[in-house]
N, C-alpha and C. Protein backbone atom coordinates (compact mmCIF):
# COMPACT_ATOMS: atom_id res chain seq x y z
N UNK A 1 0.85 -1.17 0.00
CA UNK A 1 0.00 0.00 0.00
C UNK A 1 0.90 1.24 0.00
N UNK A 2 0.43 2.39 -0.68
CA UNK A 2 1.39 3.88 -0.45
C UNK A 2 0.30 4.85 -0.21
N UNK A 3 0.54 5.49 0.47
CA UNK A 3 0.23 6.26 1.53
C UNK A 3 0.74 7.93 0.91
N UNK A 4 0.19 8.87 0.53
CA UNK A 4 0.77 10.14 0.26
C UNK A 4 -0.05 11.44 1.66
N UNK A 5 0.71 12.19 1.04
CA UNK A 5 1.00 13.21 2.23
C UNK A 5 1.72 14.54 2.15
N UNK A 6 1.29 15.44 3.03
CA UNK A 6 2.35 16.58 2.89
C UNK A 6 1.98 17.55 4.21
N UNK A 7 3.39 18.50 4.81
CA UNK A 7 3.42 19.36 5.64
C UNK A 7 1.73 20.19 5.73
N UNK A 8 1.71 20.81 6.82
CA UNK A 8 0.82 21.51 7.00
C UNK A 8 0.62 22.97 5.79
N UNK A 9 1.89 23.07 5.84
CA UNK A 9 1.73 24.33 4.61
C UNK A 9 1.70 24.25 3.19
N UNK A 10 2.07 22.51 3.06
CA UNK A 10 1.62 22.10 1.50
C UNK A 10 3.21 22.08 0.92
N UNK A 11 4.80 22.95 1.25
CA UNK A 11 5.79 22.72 0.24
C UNK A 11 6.30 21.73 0.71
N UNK A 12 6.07 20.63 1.60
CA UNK A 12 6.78 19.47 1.42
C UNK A 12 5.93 18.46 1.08
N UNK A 13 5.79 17.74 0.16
CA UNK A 13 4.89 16.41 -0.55
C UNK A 13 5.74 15.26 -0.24
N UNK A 14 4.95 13.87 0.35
CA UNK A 14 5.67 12.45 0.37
C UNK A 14 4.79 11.30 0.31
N UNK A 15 5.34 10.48 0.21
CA UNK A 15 4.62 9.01 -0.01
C UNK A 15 5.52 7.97 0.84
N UNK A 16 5.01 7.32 1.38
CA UNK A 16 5.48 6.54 1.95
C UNK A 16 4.74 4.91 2.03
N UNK A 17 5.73 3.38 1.74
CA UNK A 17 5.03 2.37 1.39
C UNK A 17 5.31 1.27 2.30
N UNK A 18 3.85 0.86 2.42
CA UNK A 18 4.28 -0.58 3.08
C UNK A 18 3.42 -0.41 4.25
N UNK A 19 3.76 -0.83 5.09
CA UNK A 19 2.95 -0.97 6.99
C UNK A 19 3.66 0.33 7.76
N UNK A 20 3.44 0.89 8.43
CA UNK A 20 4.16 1.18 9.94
C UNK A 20 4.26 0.21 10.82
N UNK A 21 6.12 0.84 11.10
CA UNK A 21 6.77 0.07 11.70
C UNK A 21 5.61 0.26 12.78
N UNK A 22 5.17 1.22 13.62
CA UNK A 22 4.10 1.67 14.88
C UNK A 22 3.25 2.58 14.99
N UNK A 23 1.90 2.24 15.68
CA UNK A 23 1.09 3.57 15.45
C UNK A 23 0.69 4.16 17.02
N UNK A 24 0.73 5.28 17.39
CA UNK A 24 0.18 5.64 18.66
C UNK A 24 -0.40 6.94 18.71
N UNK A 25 -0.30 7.08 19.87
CA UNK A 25 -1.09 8.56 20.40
C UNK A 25 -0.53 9.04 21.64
N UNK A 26 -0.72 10.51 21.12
CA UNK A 26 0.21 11.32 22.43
C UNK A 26 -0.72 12.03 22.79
N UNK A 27 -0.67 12.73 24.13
CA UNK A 27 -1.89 13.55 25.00
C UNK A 27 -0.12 14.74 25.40
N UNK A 28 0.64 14.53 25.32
CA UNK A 28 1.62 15.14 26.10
C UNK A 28 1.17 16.89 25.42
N UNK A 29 1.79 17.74 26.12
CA UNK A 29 1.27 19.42 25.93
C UNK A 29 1.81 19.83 24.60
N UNK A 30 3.13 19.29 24.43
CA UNK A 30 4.03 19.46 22.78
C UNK A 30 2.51 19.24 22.03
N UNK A 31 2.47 18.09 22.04
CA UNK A 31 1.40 17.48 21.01
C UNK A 31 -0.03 17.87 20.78
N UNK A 32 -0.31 18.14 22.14
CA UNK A 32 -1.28 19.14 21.94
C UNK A 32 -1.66 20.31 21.35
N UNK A 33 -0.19 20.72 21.51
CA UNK A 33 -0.50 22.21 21.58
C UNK A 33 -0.46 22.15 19.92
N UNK A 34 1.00 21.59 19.20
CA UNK A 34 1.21 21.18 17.59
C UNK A 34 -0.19 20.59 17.20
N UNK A 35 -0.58 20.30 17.42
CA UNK A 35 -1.85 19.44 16.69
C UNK A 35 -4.02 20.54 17.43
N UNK A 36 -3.39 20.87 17.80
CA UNK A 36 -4.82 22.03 18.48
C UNK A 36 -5.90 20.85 19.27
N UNK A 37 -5.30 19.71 19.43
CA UNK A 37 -6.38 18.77 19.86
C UNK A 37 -6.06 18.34 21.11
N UNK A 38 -7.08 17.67 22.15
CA UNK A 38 -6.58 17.02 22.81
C UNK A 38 -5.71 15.29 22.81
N UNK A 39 -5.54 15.05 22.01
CA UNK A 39 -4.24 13.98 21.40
C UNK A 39 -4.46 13.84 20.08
N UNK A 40 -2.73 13.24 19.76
CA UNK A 40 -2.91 13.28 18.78
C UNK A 40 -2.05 12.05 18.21
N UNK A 41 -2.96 11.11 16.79
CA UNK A 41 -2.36 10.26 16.47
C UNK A 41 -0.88 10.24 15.67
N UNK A 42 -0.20 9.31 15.47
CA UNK A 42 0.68 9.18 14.50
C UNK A 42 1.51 7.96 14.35
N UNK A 43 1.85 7.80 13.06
CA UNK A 43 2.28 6.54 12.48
C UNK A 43 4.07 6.46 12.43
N UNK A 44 4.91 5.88 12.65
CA UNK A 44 6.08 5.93 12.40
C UNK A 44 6.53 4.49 11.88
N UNK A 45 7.45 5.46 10.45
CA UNK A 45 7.87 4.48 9.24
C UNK A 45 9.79 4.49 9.25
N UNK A 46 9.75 3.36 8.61
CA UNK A 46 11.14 3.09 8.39
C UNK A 46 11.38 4.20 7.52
N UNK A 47 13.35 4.94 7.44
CA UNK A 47 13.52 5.49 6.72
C UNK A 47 13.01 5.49 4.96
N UNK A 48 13.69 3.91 4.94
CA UNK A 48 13.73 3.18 3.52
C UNK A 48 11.76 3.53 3.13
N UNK A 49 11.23 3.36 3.90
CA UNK A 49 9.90 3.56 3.18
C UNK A 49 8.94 4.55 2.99
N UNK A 50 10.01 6.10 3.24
CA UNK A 50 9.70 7.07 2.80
C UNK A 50 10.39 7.76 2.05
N UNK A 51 9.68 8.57 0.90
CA UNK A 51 10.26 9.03 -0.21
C UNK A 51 9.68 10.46 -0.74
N UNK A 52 10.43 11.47 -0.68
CA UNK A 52 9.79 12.94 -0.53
C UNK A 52 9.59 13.02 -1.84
N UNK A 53 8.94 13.69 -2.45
CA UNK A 53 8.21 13.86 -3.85
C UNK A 53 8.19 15.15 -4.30
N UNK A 54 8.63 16.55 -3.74
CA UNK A 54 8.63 17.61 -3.35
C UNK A 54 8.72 18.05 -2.70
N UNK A 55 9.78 19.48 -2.77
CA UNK A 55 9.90 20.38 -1.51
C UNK A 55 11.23 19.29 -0.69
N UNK A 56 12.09 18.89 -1.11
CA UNK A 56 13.20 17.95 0.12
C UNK A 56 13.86 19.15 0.14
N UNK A 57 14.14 20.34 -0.61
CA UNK A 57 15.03 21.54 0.24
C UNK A 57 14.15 22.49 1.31
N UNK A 58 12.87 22.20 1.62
CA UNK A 58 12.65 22.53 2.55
C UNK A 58 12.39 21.72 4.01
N UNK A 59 12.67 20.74 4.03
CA UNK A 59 12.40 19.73 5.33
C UNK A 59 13.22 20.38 6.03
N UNK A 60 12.97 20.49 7.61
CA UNK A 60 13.49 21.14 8.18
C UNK A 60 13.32 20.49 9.89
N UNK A 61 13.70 20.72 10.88
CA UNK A 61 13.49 19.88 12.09
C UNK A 61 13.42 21.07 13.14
N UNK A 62 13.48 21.31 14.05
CA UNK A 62 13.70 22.45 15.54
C UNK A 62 13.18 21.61 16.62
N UNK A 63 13.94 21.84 17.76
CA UNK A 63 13.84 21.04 19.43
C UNK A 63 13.16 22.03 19.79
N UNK A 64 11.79 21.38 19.95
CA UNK A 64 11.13 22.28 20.84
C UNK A 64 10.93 22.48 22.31
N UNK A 65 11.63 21.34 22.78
CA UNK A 65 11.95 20.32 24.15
C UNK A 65 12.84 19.45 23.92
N UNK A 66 13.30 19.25 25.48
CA UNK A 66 14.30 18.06 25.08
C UNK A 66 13.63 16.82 24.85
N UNK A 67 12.44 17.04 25.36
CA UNK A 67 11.84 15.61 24.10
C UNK A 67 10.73 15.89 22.94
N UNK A 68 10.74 16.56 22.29
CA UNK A 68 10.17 17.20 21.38
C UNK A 68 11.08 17.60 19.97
N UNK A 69 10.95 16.87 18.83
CA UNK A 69 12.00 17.36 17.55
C UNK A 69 10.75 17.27 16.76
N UNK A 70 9.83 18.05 16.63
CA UNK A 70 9.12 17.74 15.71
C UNK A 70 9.80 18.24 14.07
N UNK A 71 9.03 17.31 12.75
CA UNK A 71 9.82 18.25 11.90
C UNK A 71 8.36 19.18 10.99
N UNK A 72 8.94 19.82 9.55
CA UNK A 72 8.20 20.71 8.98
C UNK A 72 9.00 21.06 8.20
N UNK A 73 8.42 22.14 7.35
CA UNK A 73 8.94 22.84 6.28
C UNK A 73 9.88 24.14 6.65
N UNK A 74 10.61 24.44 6.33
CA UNK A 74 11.48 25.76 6.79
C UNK A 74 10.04 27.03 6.49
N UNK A 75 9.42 26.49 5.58
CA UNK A 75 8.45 27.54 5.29
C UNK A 75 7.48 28.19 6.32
N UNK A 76 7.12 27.02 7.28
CA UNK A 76 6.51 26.91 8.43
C UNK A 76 7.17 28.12 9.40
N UNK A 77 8.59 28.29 9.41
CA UNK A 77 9.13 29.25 10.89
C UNK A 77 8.92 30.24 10.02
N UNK A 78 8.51 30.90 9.05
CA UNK A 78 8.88 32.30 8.43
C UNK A 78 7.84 32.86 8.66
């Protein structure tokens, strides 16, 4: 199965194939607060089975906590 996708602001596009390696849910305040909900799901994939399709000069990462790296588009901090 492939799976497509992209950043909240639309310049990064990806696809990614196969299963997740894991799926969960966070309630923690990071996650909250990033997502406007009270939790929030998400899937995590092997490197190998994601593949950016657009926008790879903008992927971008920032520590928002020491346990918090969420990533995004550089387009996102401007």
């Amino acid at each position: 199965m492939v799976y497509s996708g992209d950043c909240f602001c639309g310049a990064v596009k990806l696809e990614v194939i196969g299963a997740p390696e894991a799926m969960g849910y966070c309630h923690c305040q990071s996650c909250r607060s990033w997502s406007a909900a009270p939790v929030n799901a998400f899937t995590l994939w092997k490197p190998s089975a994601v593949r950016i399709t657009a926008g790879a000069e903008q992927v971008a990462t920032f520590q928002k906590s020491e346990l918090s790296q969420p990533g995004g588009s550089g387009e996102m901090r401007e």
